[in-house]
N, C-alpha and C. Protein backbone atom coordinates (compact mmCIF):
# COMPACT_ATOMS: atom_id res chain seq x y z
N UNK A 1 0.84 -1.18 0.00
CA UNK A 1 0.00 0.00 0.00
C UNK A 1 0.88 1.24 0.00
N UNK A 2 0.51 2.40 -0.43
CA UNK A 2 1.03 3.22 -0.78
C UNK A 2 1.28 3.93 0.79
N UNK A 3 0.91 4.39 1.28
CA UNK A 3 1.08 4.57 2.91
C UNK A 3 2.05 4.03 3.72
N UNK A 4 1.95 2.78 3.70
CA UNK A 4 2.62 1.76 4.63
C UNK A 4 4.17 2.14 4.60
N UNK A 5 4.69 2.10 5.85
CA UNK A 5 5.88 1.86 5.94
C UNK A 5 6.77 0.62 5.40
N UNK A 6 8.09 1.04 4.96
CA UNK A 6 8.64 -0.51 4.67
C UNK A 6 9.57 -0.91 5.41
N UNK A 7 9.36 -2.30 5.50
CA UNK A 7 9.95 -3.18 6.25
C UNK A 7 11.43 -3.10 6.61
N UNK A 8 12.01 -2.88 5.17
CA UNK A 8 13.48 -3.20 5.13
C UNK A 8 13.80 -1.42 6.14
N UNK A 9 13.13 -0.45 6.24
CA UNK A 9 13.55 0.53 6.64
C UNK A 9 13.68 0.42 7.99
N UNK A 10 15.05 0.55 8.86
CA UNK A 10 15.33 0.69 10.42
C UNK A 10 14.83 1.74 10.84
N UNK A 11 14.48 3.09 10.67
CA UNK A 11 13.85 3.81 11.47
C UNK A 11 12.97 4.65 10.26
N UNK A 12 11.64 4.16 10.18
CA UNK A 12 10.94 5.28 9.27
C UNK A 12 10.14 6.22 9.51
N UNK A 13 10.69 7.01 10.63
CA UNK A 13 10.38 8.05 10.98
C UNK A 13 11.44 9.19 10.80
N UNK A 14 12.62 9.03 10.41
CA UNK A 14 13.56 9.96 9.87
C UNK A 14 12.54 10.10 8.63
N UNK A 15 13.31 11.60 7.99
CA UNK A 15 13.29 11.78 6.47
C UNK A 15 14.22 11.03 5.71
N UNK A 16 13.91 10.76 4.69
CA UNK A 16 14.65 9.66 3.46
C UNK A 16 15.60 10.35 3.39
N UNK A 17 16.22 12.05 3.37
CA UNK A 17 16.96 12.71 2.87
C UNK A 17 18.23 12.64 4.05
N UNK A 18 17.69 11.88 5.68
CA UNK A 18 18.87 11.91 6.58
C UNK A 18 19.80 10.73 6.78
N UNK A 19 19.03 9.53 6.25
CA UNK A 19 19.52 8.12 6.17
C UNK A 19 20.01 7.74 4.85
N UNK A 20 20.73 6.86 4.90
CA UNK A 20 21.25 6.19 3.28
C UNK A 20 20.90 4.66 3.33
N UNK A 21 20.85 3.91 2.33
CA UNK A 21 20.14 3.02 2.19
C UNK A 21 19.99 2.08 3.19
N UNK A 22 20.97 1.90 4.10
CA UNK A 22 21.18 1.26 5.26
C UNK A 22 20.91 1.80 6.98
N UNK A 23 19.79 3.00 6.70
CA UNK A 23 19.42 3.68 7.64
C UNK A 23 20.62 4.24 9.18
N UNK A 24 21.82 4.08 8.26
CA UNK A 24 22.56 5.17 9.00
C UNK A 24 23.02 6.48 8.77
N UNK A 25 22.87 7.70 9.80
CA UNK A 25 23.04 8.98 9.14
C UNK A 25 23.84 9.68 8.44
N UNK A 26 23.52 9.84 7.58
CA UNK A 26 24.62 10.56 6.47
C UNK A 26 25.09 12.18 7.06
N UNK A 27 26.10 12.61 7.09
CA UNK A 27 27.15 13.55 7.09
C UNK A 27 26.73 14.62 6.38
N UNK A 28 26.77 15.91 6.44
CA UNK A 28 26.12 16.69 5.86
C UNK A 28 26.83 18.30 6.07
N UNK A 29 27.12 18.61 4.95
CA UNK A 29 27.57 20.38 5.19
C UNK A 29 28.64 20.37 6.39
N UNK A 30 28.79 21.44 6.77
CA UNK A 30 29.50 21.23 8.00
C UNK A 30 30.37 20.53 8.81
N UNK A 31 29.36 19.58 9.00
CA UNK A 31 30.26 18.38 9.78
C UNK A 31 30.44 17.45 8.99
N UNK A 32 30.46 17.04 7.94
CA UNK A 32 31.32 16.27 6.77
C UNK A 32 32.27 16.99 7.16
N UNK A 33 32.59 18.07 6.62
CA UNK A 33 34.03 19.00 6.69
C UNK A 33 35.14 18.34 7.97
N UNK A 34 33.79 18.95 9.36
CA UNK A 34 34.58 18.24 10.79
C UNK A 34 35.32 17.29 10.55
N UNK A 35 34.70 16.37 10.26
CA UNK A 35 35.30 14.89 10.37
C UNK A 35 36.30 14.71 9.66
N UNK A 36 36.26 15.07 8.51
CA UNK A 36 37.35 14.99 7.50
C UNK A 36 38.67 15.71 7.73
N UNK A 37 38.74 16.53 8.68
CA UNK A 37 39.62 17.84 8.57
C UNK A 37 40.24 17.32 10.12
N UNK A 38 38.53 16.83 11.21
CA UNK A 38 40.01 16.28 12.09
C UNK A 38 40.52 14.84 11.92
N UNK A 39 40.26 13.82 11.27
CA UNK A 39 40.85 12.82 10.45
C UNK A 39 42.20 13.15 10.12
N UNK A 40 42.52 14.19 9.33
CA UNK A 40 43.43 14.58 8.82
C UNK A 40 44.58 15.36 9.69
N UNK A 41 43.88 16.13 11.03
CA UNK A 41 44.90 16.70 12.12
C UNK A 41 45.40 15.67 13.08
N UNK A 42 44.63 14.91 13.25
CA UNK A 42 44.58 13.62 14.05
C UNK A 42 45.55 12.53 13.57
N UNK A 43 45.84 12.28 11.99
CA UNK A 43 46.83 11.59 11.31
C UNK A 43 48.00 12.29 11.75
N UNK A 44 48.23 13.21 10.84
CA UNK A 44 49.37 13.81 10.63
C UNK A 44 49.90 14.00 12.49
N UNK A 45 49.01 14.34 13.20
CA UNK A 45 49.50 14.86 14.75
C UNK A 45 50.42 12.93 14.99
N UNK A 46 49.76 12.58 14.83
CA UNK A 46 50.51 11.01 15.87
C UNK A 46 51.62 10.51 14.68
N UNK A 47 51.20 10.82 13.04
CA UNK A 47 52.37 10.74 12.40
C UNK A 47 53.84 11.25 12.84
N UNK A 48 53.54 12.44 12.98
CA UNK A 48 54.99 13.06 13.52
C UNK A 48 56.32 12.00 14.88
N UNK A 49 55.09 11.43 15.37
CA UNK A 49 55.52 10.70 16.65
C UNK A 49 55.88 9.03 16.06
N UNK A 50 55.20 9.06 15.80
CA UNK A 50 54.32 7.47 14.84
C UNK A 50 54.82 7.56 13.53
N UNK A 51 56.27 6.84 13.27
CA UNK A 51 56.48 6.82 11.89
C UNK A 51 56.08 5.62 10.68
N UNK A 52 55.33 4.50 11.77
CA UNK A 52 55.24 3.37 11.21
C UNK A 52 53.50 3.87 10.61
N UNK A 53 52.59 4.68 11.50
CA UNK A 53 51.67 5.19 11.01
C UNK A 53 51.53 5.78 9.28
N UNK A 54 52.95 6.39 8.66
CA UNK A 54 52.71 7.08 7.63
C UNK A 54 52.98 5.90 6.84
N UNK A 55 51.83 5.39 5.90
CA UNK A 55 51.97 4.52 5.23
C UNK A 55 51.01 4.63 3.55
N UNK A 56 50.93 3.28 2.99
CA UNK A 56 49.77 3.88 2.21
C UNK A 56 48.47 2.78 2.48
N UNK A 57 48.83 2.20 2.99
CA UNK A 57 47.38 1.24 4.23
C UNK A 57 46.79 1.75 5.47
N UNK A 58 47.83 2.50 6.62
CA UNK A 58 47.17 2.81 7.59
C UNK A 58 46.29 3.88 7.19
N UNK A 59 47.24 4.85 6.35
CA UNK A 59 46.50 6.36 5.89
C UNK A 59 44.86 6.39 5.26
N UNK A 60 44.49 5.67 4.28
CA UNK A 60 43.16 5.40 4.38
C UNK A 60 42.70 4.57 5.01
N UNK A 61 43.12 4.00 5.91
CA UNK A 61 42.16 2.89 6.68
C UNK A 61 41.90 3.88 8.15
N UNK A 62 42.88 4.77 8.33
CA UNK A 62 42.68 6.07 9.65
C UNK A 62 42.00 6.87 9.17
N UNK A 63 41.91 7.17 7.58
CA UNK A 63 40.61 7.94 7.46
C UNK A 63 39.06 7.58 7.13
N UNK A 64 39.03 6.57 7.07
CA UNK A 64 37.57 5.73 7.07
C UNK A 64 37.20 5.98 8.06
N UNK A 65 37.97 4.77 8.80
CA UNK A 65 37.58 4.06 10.38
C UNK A 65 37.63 6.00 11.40
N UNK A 66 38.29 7.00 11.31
CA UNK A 66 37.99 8.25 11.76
C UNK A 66 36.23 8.63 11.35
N UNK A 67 36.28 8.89 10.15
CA UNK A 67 34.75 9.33 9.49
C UNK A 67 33.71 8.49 9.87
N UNK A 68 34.06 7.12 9.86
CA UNK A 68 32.71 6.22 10.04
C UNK A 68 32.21 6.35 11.55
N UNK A 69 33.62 5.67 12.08
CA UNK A 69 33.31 5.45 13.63
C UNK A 69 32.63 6.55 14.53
N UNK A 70 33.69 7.73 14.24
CA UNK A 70 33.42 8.98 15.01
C UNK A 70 32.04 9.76 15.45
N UNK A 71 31.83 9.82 13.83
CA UNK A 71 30.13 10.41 14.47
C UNK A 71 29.05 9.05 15.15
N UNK A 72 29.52 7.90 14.92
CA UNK A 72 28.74 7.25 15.27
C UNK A 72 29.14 7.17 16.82
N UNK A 73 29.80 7.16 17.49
CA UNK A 73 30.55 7.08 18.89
C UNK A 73 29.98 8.25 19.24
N UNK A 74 29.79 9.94 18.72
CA UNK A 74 29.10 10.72 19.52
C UNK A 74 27.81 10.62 19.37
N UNK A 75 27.09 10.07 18.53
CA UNK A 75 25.86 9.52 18.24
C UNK A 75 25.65 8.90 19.93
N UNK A 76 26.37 7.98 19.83
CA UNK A 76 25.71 6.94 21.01
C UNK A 76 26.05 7.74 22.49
N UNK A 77 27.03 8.43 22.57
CA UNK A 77 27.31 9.23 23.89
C UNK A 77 26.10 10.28 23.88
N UNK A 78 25.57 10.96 23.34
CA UNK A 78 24.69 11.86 23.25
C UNK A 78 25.43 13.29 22.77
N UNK A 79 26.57 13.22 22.08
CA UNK A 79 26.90 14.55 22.33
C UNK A 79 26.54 15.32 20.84
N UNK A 80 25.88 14.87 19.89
CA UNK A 80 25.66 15.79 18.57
C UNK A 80 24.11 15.99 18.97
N UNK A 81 23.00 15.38 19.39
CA UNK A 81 21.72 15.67 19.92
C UNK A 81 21.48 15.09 18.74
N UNK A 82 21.88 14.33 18.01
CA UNK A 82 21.25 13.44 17.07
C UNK A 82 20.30 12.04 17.68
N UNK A 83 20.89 11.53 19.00
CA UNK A 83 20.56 10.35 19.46
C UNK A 83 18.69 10.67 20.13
N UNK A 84 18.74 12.12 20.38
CA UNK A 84 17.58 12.37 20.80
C UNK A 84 16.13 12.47 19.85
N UNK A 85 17.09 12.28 18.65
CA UNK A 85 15.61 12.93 17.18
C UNK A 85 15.27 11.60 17.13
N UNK A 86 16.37 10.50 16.92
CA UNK A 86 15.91 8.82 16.64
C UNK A 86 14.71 8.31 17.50
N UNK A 87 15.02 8.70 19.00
CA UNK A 87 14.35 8.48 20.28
C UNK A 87 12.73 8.71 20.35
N UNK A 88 12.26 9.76 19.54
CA UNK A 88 11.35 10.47 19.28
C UNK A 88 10.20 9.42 18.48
């Protein structure tokens, strides 16, 4: 039915435009930027110390696992006030 919610959707009470196909939140303006920029201060900072860090495996695998994990870790602490819209 045209109404009905679908099944495969984990929370269908977001808008379609905040989730990606796998109903986790997509990054947007702004804090895309965040993440990406401290990914990148966050490398280079422990690089300097950490020479086994500068590689061409750790370097994108520290910037994934930074972008993915991160907002999802303040997600679950409460600190973006995202965890409170899901709740709703």
């Amino acid at each position: 039915m045209p109404g009905d919610a679908s099944t495969d959707d984990p929370n269908p009470n977001l808008p379609a435009t905040a989730t990606d196909f796998r109903g986790s939140r997509r990054l947007v303006g702004g804090e895309e930027w965040f993440w990406y920029v401290a990914a990148a201060i966050t490398y280079i900072s422990l690089g300097i110390w950490h020479k086994w860090l500068l590689n061409w495996i750790v370097g994108p695998a520290w910037l994934v696992a930074f972008v993915v994990i991160g907002p999802w870790v303040t997600d679950r602490l409460g600190l973006t006030g995202r965890s409170q819209e899901r709740r709703r």
